[in-house]
Protein backbone atom coordinates (compact mmCIF):
# COMPACT_ATOMS: atom_id res chain seq x y z
CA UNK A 1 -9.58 30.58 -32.54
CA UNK A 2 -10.19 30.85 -36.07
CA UNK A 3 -13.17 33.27 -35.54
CA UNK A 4 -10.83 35.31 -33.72
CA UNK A 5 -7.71 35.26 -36.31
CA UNK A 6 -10.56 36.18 -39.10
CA UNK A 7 -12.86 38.75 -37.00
CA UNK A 8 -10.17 40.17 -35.07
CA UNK A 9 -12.39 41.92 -32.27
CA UNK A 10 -12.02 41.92 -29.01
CA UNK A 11 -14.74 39.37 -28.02
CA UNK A 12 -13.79 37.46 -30.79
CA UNK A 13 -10.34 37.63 -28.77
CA UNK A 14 -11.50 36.86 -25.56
CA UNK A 15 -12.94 33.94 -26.52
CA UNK A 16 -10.09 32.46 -28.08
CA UNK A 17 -8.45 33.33 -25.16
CA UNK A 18 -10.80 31.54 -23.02
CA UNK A 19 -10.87 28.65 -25.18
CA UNK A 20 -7.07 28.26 -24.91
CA UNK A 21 -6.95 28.53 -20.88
CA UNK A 22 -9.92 25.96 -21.19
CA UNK A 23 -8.00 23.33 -23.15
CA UNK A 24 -5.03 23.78 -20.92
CA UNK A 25 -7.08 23.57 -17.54
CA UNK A 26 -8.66 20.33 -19.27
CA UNK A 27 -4.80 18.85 -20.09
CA UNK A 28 -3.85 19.41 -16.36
CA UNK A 29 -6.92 18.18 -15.14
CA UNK A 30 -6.48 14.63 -17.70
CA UNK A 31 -2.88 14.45 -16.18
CA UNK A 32 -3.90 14.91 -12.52
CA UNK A 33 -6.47 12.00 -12.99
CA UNK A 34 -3.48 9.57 -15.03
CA UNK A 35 -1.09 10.13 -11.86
CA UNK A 36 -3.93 9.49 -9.32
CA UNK A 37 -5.32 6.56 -11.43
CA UNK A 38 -1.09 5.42 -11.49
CA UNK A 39 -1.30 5.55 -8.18
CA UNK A 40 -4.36 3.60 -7.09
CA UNK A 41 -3.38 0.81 -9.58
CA UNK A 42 0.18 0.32 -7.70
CA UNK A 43 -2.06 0.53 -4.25
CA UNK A 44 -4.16 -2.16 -5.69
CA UNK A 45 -1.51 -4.15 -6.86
CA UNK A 46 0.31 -4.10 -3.56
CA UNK A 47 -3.29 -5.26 -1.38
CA UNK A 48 -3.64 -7.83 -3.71
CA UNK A 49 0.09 -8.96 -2.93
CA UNK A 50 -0.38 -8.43 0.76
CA UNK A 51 -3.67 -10.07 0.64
CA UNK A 52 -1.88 -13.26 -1.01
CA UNK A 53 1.09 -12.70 2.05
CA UNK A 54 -1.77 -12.86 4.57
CA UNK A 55 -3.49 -16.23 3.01
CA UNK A 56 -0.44 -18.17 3.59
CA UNK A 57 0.13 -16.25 7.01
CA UNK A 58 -3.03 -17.90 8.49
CA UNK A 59 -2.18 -21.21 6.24
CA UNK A 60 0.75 -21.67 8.24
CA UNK A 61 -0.55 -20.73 11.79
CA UNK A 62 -3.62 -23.02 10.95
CA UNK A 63 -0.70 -25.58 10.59
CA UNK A 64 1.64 -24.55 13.60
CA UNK A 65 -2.11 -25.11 15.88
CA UNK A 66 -2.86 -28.74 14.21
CA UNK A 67 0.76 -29.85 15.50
CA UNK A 68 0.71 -28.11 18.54
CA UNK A 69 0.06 -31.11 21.28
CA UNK A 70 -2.68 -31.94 23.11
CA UNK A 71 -2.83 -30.98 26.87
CA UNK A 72 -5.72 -32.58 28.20
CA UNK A 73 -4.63 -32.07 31.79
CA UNK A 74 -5.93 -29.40 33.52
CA UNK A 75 -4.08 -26.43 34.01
CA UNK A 76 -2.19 -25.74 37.44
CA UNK A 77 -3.82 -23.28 40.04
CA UNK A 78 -2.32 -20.36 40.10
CA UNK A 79 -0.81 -18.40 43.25
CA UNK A 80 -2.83 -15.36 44.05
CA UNK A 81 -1.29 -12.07 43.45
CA UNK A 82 -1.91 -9.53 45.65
CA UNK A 83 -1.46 -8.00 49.54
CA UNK A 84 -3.08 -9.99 52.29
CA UNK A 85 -5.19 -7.73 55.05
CA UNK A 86 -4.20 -8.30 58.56
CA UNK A 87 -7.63 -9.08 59.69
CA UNK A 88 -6.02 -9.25 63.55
């Protein structure tokens, strides 16, 4: 920018020109990656909380199993569902 405020020709314009747009493409593109890298922390955050929600989950149905009775008897037969074919 300098070389363009002391030369003052046209390449020595475009440049600065180019250098300008290039720092300003380079901002967006550093605040594009801050929101996305925002956003995956708060996503990892949250699986860590649901992964804690799901320990206790199968902590506690572990639990309800162990004091679930034991049926040692054998389980009743069951009526057949279906239609019956007149074999006559």
């Amino acid at each position: 920018m300098m070389a363009a405020n002391i030369l003052r020709s046209p390449k020595a314009v475009q440049m600065s020109i180019f250098l300008v747009r290039a720092f300003v493409k380079m901002r967006d593109t550093i605040h594009a990656n801050m929101t996305i890298l925002k956003r995956l922390a708060e996503l990892d955050k949250r699986f860590w909380e649901h992964d804690d929600m799901i320990h206790v989950l199968i902590a506690e149905l572990r639990n309800m199993k162990n004091q679930l009775p034991a049926d040692d008897a054998p389980p009743a037969k069951s009526k057949k569902i279906g239609f019956l074919a007149d074999n006559s």
